[in-house]
N, C-alpha and C. Protein backbone atom coordinates (compact mmCIF):
# COMPACT_ATOMS: atom_id res chain seq x y z
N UNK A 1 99.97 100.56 69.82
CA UNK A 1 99.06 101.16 70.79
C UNK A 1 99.80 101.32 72.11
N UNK A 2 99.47 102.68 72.66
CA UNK A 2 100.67 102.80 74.03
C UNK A 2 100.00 101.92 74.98
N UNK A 3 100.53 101.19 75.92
CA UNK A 3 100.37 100.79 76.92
C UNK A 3 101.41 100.46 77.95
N UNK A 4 101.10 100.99 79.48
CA UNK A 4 101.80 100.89 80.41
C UNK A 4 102.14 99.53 81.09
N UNK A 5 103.71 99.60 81.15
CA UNK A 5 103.92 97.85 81.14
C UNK A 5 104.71 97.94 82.76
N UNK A 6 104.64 96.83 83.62
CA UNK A 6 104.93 96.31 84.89
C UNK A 6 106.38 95.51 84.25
N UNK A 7 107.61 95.86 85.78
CA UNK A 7 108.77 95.04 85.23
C UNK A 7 108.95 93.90 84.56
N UNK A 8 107.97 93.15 84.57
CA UNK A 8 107.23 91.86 84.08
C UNK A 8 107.11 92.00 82.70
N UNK A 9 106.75 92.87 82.60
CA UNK A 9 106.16 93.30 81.27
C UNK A 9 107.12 93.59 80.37
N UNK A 10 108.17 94.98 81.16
CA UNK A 10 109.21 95.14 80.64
C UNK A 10 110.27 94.19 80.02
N UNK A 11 110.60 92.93 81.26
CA UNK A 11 111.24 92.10 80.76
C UNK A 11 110.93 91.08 79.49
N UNK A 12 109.77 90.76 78.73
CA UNK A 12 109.44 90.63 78.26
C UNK A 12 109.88 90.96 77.11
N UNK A 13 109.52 92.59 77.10
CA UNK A 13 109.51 93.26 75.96
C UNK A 13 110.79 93.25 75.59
N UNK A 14 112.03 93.42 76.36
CA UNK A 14 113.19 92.78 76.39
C UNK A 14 113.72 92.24 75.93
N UNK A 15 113.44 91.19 76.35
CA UNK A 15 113.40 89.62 75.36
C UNK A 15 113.19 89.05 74.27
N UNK A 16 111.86 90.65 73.57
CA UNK A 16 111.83 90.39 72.11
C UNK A 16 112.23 91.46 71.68
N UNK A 17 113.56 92.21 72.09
CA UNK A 17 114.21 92.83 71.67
C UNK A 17 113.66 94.19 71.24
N UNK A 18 113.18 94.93 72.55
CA UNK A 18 112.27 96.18 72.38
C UNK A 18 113.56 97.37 72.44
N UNK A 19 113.27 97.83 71.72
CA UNK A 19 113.73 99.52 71.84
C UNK A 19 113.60 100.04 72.71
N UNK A 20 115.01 100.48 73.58
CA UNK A 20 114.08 101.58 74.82
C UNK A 20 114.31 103.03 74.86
N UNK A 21 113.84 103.54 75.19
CA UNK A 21 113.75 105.07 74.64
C UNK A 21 113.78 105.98 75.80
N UNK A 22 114.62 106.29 76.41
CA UNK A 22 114.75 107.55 77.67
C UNK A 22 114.52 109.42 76.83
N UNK A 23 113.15 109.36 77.48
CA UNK A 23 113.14 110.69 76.87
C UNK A 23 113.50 112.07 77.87
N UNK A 24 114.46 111.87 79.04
CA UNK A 24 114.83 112.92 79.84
C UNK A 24 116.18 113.81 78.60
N UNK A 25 116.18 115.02 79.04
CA UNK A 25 116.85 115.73 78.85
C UNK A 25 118.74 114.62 78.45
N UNK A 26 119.29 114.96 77.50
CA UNK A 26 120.54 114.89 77.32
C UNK A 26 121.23 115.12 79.10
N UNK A 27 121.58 115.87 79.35
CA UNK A 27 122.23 115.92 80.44
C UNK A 27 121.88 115.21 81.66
N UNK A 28 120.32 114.58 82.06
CA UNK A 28 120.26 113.72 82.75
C UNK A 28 120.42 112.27 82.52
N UNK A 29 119.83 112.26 80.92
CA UNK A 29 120.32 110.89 80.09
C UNK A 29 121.66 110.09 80.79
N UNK A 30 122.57 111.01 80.47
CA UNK A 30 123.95 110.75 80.97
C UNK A 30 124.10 110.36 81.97
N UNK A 31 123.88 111.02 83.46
CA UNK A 31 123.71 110.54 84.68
C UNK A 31 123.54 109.12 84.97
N UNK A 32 122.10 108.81 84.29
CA UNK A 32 121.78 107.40 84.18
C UNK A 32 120.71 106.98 83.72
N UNK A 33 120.51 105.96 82.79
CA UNK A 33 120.04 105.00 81.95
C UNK A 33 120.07 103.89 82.09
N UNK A 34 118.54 103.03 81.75
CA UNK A 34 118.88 101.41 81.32
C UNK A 34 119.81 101.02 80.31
N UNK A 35 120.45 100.08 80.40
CA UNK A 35 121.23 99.72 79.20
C UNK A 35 120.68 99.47 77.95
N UNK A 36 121.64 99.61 77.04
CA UNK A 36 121.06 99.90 75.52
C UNK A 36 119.99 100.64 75.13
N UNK A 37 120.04 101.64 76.74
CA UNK A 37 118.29 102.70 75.94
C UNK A 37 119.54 104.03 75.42
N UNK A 38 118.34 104.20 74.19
CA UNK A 38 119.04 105.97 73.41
C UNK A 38 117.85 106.74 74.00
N UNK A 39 118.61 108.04 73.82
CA UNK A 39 118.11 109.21 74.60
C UNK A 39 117.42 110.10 73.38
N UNK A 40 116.24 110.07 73.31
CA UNK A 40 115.24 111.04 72.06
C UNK A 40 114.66 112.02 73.42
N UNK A 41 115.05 113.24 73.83
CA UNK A 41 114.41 114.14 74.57
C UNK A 41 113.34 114.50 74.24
N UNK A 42 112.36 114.55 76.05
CA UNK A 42 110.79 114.68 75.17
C UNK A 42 110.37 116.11 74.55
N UNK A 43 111.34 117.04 74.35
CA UNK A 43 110.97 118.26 73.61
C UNK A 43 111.13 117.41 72.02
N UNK A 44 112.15 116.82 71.70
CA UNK A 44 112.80 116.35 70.65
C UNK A 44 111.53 115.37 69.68
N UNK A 45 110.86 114.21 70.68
CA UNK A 45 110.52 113.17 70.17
C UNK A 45 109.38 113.55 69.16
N UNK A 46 109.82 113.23 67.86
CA UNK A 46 108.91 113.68 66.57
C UNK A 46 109.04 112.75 65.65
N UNK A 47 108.45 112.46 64.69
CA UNK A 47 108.66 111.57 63.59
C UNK A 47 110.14 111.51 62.71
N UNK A 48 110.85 112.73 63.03
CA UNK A 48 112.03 112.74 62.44
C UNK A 48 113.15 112.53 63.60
N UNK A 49 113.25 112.57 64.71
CA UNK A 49 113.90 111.90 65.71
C UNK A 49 114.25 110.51 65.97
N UNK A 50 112.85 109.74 65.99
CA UNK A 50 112.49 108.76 65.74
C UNK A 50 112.83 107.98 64.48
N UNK A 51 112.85 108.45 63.70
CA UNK A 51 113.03 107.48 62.17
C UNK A 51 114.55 106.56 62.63
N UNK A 52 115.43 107.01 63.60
CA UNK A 52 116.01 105.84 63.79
C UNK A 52 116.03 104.55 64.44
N UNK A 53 114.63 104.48 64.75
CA UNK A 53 113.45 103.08 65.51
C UNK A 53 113.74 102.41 64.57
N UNK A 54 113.66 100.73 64.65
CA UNK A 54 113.21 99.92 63.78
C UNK A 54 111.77 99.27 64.05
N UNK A 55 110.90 99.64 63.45
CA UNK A 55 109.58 99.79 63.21
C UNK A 55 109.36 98.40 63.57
N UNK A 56 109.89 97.93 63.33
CA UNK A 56 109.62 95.98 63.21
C UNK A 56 109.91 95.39 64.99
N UNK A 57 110.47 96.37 65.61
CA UNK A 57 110.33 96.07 66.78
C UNK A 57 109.60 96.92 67.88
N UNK A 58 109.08 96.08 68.87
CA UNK A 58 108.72 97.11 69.96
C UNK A 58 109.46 98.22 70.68
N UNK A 59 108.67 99.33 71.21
CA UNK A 59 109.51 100.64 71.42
C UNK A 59 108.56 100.91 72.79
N UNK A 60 110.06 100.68 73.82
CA UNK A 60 109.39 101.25 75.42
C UNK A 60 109.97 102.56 74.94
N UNK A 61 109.35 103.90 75.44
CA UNK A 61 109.44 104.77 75.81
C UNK A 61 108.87 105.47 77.57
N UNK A 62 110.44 105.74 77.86
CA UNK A 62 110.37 105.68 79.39
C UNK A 62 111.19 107.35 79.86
N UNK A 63 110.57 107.15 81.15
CA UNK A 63 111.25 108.64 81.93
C UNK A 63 112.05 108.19 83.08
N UNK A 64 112.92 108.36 83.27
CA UNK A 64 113.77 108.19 84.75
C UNK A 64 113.14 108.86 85.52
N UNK A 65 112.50 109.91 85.73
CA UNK A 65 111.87 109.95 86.88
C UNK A 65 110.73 109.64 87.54
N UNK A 66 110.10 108.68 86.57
CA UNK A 66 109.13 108.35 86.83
C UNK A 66 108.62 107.18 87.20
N UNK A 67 109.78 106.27 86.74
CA UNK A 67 110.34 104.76 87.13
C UNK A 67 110.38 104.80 88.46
């Protein structure tokens, strides 16, 4: 279930080893990212993009510009 999480929150999710998911464009991806987040662009993000999630863990999905 989506829900919007506080750095608090984030760190957390962290901690139990959440997926993070930057959905800006490839070319801003690059610029800059949290560490260990992959870049699924939000034109991109579909069930077949995705299938390389591991389901068994939590999945932040985040925007750099919105952080």
């Amino acid at each position: 279930m989506p829900e919007r999480v506080d750095y608090e929150g984030l760190r957390k999710l962290v901690e139990r080893r959440a997926q993070l998911v930057e959905v800006l464009p490839a070319e801003e991806y690059e610029e800059e990212h949290l560490p260990d987040a992959i870049n699924i662009p939000l034109k991109a993000l579909d069930a077949n993009s995705t299938a390389q999630l591991d389901r068994s863990r939590p999945v932040v999905v985040y925007c750099w510009d919105c952080i």
